[in-house]
Each structure stands twice: as C-alpha cells, then as structure tokens.
Protein backbone atom coordinates (compact mmCIF):
# COMPACT_ATOMS: atom_id res chain seq x y z
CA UNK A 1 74.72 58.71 98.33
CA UNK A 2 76.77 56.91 96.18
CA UNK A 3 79.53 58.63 93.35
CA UNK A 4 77.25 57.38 90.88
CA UNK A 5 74.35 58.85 92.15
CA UNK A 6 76.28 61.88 92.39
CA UNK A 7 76.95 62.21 89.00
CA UNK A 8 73.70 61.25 88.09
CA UNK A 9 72.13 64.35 89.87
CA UNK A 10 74.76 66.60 88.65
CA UNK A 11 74.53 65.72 84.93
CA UNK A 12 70.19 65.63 85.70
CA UNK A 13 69.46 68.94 88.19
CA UNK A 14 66.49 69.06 89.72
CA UNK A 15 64.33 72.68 89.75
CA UNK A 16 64.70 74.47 92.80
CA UNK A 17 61.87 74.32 95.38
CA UNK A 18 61.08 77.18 97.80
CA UNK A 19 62.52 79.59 95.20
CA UNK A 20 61.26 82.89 96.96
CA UNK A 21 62.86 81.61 100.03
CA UNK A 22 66.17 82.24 98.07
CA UNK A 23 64.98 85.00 96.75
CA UNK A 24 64.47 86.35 100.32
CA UNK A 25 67.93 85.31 101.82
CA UNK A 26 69.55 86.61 98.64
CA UNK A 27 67.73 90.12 99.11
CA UNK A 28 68.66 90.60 102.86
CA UNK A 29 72.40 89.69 101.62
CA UNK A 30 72.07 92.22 99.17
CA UNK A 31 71.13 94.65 101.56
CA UNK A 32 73.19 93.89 103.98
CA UNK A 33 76.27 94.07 101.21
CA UNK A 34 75.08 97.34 99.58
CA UNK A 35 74.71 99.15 103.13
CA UNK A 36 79.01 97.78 104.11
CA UNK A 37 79.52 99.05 100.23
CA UNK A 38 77.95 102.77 100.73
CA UNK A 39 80.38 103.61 103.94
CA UNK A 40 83.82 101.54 101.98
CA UNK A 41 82.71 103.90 99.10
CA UNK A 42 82.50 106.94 101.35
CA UNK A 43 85.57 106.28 102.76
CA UNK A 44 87.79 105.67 99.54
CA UNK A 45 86.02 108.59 97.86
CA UNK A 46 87.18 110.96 100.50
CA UNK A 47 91.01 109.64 100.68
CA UNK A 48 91.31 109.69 96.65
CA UNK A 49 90.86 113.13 97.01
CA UNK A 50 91.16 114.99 93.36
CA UNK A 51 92.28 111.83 91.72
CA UNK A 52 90.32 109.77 89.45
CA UNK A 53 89.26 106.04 91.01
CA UNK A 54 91.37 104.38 89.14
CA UNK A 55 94.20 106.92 89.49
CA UNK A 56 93.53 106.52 92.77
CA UNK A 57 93.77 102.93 93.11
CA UNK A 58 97.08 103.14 91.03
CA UNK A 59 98.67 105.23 93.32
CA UNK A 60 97.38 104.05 96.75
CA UNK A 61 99.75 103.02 99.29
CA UNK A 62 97.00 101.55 101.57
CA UNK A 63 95.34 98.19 99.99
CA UNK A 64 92.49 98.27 102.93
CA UNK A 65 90.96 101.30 101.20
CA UNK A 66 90.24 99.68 98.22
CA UNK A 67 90.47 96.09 98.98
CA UNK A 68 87.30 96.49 100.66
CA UNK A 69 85.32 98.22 97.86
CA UNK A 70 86.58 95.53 95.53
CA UNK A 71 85.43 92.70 97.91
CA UNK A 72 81.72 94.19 98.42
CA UNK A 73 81.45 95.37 94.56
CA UNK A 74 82.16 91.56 93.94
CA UNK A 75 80.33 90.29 96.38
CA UNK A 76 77.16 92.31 95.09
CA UNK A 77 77.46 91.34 91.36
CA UNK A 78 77.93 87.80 92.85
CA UNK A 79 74.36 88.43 94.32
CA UNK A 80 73.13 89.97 91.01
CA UNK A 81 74.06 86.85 89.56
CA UNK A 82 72.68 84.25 91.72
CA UNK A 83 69.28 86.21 91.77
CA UNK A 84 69.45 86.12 87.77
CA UNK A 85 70.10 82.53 87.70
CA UNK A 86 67.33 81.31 89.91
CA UNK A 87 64.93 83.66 88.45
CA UNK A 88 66.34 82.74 84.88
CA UNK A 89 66.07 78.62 85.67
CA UNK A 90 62.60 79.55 86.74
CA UNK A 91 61.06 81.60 84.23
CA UNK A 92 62.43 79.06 81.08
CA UNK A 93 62.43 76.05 83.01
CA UNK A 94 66.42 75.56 82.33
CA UNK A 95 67.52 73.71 85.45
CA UNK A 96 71.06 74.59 84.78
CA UNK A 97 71.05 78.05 84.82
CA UNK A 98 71.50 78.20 88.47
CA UNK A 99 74.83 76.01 87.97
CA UNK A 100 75.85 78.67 84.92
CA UNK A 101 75.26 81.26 87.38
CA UNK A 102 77.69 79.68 89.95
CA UNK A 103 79.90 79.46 87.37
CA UNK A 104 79.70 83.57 86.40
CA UNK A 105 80.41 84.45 90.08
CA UNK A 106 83.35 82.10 90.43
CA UNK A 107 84.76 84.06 87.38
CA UNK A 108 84.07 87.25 88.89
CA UNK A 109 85.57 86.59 91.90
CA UNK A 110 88.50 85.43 90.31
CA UNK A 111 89.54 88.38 88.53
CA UNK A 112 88.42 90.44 91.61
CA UNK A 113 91.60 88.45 92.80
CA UNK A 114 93.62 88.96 90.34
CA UNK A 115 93.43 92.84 90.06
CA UNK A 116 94.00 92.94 93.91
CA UNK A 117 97.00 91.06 93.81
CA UNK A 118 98.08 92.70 90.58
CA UNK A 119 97.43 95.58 92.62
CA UNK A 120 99.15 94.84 95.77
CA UNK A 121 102.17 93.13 94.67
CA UNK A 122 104.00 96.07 94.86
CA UNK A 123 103.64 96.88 98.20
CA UNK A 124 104.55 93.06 99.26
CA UNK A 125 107.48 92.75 97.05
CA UNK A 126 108.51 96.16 97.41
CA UNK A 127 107.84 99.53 96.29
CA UNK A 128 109.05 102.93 95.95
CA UNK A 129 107.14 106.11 97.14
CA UNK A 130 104.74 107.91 94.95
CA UNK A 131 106.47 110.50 92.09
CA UNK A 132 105.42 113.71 93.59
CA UNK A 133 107.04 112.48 97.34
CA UNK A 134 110.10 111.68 95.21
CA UNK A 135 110.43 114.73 93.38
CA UNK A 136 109.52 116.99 96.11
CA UNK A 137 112.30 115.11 98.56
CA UNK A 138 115.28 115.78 95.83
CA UNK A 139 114.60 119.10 95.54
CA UNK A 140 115.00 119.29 99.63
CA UNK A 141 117.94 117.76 98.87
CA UNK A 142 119.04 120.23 96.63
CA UNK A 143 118.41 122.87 98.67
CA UNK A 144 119.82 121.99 101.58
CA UNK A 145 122.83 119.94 100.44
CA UNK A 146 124.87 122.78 99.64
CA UNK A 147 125.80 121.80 95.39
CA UNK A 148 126.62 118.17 96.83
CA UNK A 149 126.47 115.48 93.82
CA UNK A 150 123.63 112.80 94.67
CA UNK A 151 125.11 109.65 94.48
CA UNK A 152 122.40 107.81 94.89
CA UNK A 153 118.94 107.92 96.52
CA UNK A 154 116.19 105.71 96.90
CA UNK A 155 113.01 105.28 98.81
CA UNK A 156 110.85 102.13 99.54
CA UNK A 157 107.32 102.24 101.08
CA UNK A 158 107.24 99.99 103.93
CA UNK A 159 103.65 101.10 105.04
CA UNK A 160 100.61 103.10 104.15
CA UNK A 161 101.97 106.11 106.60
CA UNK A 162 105.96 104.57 106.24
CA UNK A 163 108.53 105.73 104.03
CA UNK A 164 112.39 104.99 104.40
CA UNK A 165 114.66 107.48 102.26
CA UNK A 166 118.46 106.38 101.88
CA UNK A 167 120.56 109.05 100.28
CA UNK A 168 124.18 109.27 99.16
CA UNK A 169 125.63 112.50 98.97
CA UNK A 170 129.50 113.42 97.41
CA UNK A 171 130.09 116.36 99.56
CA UNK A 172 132.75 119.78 98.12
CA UNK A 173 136.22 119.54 99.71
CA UNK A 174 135.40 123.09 100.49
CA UNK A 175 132.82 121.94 103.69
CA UNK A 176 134.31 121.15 106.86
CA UNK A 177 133.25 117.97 108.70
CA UNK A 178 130.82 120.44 110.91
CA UNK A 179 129.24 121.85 107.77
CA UNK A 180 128.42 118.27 106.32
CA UNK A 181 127.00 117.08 109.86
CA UNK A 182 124.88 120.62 109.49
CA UNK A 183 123.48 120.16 106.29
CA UNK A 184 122.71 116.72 107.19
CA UNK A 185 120.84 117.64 110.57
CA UNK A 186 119.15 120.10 108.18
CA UNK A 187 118.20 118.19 105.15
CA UNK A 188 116.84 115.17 107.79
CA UNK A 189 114.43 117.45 109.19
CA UNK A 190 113.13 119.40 106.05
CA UNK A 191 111.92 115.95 104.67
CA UNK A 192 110.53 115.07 107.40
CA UNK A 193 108.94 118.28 108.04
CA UNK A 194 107.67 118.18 104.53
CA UNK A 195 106.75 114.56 104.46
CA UNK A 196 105.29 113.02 108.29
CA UNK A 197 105.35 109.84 106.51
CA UNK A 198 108.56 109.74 105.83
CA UNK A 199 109.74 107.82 109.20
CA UNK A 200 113.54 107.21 108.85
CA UNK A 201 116.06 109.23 106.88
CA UNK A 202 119.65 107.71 106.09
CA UNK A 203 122.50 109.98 104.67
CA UNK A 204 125.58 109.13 103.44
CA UNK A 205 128.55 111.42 103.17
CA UNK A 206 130.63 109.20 100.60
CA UNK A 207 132.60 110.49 97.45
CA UNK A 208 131.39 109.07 94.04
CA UNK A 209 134.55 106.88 93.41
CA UNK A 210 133.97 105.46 96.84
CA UNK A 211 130.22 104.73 95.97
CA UNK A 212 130.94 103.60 92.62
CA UNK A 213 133.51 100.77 94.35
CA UNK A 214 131.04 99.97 96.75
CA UNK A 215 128.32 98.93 94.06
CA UNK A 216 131.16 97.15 92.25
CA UNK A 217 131.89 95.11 95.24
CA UNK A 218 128.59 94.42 95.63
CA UNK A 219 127.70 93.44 92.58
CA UNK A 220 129.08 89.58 91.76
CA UNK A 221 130.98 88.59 89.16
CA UNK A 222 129.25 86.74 86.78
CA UNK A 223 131.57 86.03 84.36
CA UNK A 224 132.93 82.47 83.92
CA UNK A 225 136.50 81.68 85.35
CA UNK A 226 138.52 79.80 82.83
C-alpha cells in the first residue's frame, strides 16, 4: 500500500465488518479486566484502612497498591469506550466514531499517567515520612533525649516498609559521655520499637554552633567575588 493510499483510507474509513466479533473480544477483555480490578480493589481497600481513597492515595508510600487500580480502572473505561464507538459508528452509520473513540482512550490513558507520576514523583525524587510517623518520632525524642535541643532531624522514605531517620541532638554539659551514649542506645530502640519501618537510625551528639558551622560550610557561597 502506497502513502497515498494510506491517506486516502484514513481521511475515507470504511464500516467495520464482523462487528459482534469485536463486540465479543471486547466483552471477554472486559471480563477478564473487571475480575484483576475486583481483587486490586480488595486489596487497596483493606491497606487504606480508615482513610478516604483519595486520602489514601495521598499518603501511600507503596505505588503498587494503587498503581494497579489505576491501570485496570483505565483499562476498563478504555473498553467502555471502544464498545461505545463501534456500537456508536454502527447504529448512525458515522464511520469515524470508532477513530473518535481511539482518540477518548488515548486521552484517558494519558492522564491515568499523569496522576501516577504526579503521584509517584515523590517517592523517586525523594520523600519524607508521613506526618503522624514524624510527629510521633520527635516526641520519642523528647522523651528520651533528656531536655537535649534538636538540632536538626529529618527522615526520607526510601521504601514502602523503609524509613531512614537522621537526628542531631545538642546535648547539656551536665551528661557525661556514658549518659549521651545511653540515651542514644535508648532513643534508637524506642523508634524503632514504635516504628518497624523505620530501618536505620543516625544520631548525632553535636552542639548547635558546631551544627550551625557545619551547614555554613556546606552551603556554597554564591556571592560574586569582585
């Protein structure tokens, strides 16, 4: 077939023959679709817990749980679609509503994409544990750091079931060294006691000055040199 001829039958569609045939493989899909949907469903309505879905899907740490729902929801309104179209092309006579229908699932799956990535980017690029692990982990800290001054402390999500927690702590003159290495030991396993996913706990004994020229060293100079 030639480009011309290409064109030609693009810009001129022909009606679809066999239509039920379609209609068939399109209704097994559909099936076949709606049965993996029910169990991804199942699954992400049991791990969300008392949140809402999209509370949920906010606040996951594990993209598998809803990745798949998304995939399978798009996948059936893709089916939807096509059905529509063929039906829709066959009932008015309108060759191209099968090609508009093509069209309407491309666009779906599209921003299917984009709220998935939107979703996920955290997690690649990223991110820090949920609120409520953060909150609950300072106030370990607070109990078990005996009125030390938090210099800093952060926490990054490496994995669904994978925090790392980095804390800086300005220690009283008043503790001996065997005090601080106590209260460390201490505070190390009350988070992790508290929180399994919380796999590796660093802690800093460091006064504030000495943090504060540590992040100034760290930080370049940006300003132009005459």
């Amino acid at each position: 077939m030639s480009i011309y001829e290409g064109v030609e039958k693009l810009l001129h569609p022909t009606p679809v023959k066999d239509v039920y045939i379609n209609y068939i493989v399109l209704g097994v899909a559909f099936a076949f679709e709606a049965g993996a949907w029910l169990i991804a469903f199942r699954e992400f309505t049991r791990a969300k817990g008392g949140m809402g879905y999209l509370e949920a899907v906010r606040r996951s740490k594990d993209p598998a749980l809803f990745t798949v729902l998304f995939e399978d929801t798009a996948a059936m309104l893709g089916l939807v679609v096509a059905f529509a179209g063929i039906w829709l092309g066959q009932a008015t006579g309108l060759v191209w509503m099968d090609g508009a229908a093509s069209i309407v699932i491309g666009i779906i799956l599209a921003v299917v994409a984009a709220l998935l990535a939107y979703e996920c980017k955290g997690l690649l690029v990223g991110e820090g544990a949920s609120k409520a692990v953060i909150k609950s982990i300072r106030g370990l800290i607070e109990i078990h750091a005996g009125g030390a001054t938090i210099n800093e402390f952060l926490t990054m999500q490496l994995g669904p079931d994978d925090v790392l927690v980095t804390i800086s702590l300005d220690f009283t003159e008043s503790l001996s060294d065997n005090d601080v290495e106590r209260r460390v030991s201490e505070m190390e396993t009350a988070i992790k006691t508290a929180h399994p996913e919380v796999k590796r706990v660093f802690i800093e004994a460091q006064s504030f000055a000495a943090h504060m020229r540590q992040l100034q060293a760290a930080t370049p100079d940006t300003e132009q040199q005459p």
